[in-house]
C-alpha atoms as a PDB file:
ATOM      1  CA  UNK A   1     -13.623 -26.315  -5.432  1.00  0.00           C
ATOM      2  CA  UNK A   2     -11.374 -24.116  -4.177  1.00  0.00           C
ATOM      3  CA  UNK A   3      -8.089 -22.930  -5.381  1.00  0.00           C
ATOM      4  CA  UNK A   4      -5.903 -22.148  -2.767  1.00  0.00           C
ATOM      5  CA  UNK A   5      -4.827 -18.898  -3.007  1.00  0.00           C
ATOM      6  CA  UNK A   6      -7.563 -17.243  -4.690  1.00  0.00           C
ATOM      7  CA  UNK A   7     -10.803 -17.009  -2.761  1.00  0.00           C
ATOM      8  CA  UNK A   8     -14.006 -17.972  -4.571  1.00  0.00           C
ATOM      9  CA  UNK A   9     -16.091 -14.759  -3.470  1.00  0.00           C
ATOM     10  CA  UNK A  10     -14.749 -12.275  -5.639  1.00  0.00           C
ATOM     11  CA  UNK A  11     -15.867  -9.667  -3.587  1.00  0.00           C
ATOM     12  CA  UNK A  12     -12.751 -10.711  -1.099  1.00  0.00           C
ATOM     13  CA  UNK A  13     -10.177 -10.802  -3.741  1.00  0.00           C
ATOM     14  CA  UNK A  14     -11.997  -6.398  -5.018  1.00  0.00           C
ATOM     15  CA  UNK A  15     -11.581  -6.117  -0.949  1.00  0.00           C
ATOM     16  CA  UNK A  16      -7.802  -7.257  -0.807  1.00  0.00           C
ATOM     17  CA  UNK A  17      -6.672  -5.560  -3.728  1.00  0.00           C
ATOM     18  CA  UNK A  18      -8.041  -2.452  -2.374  1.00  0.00           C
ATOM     19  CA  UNK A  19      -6.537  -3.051   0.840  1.00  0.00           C
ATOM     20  CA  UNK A  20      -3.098  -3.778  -1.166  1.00  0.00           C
ATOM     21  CA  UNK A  21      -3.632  -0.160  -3.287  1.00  0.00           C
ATOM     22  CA  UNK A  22      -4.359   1.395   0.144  1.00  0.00           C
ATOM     23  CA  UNK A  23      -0.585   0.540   1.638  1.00  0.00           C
ATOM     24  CA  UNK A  24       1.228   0.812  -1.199  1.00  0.00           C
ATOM     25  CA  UNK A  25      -0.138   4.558  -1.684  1.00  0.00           C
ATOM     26  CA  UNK A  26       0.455   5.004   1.806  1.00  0.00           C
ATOM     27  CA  UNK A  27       3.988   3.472   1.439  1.00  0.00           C
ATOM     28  CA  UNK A  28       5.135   6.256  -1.357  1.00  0.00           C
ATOM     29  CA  UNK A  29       3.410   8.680   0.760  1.00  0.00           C
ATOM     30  CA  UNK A  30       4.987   8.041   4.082  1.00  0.00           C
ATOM     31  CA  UNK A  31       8.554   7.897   2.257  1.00  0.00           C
ATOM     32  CA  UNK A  32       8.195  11.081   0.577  1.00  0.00           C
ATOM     33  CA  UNK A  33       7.498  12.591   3.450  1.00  0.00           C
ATOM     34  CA  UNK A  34      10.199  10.970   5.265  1.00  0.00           C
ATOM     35  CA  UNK A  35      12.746  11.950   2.348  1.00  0.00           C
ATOM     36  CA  UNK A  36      11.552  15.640   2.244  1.00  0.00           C
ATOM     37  CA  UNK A  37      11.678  16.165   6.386  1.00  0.00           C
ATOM     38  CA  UNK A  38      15.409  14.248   6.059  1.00  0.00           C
ATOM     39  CA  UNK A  39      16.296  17.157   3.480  1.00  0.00           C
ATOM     40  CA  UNK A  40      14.537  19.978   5.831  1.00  0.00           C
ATOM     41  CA  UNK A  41      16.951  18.610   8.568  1.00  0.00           C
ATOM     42  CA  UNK A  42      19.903  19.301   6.524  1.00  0.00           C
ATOM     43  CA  UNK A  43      19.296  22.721   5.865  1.00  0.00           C
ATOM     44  CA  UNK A  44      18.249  22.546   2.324  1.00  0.00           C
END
C-alpha cells in the first residue's frame, strides 16, 4: 500500500536524504565562496 510521498523501500528514502544533505552542503559551500570572492573584489 503505498503512501504517496514516501517510498516503501527505505533504502530510496537513506538515498534521497543523502542526495538532499549533498546540495544543501554544497549550497553553503558555493555561497561562501561566492560571498568571500565578492569581498576579494572590493579590495578588502
Amino acid at each position: 500500500m503505498p503512501t504517496g510521498l514516501l517510498p516503501d523501500d527505505p533504502v530510496i528514502l537513506v538515498v534521497v536524504l543523502v542526495l538532499l544533505a549533498l546540495v544543501f552542503f554544497l549550497y553553503l559551500l558555493l555561497r561562501r565562496t561566492v560571498l568571500e570572492f565578492r569581498d576579494g573584489m572590493r579590495g578588502k
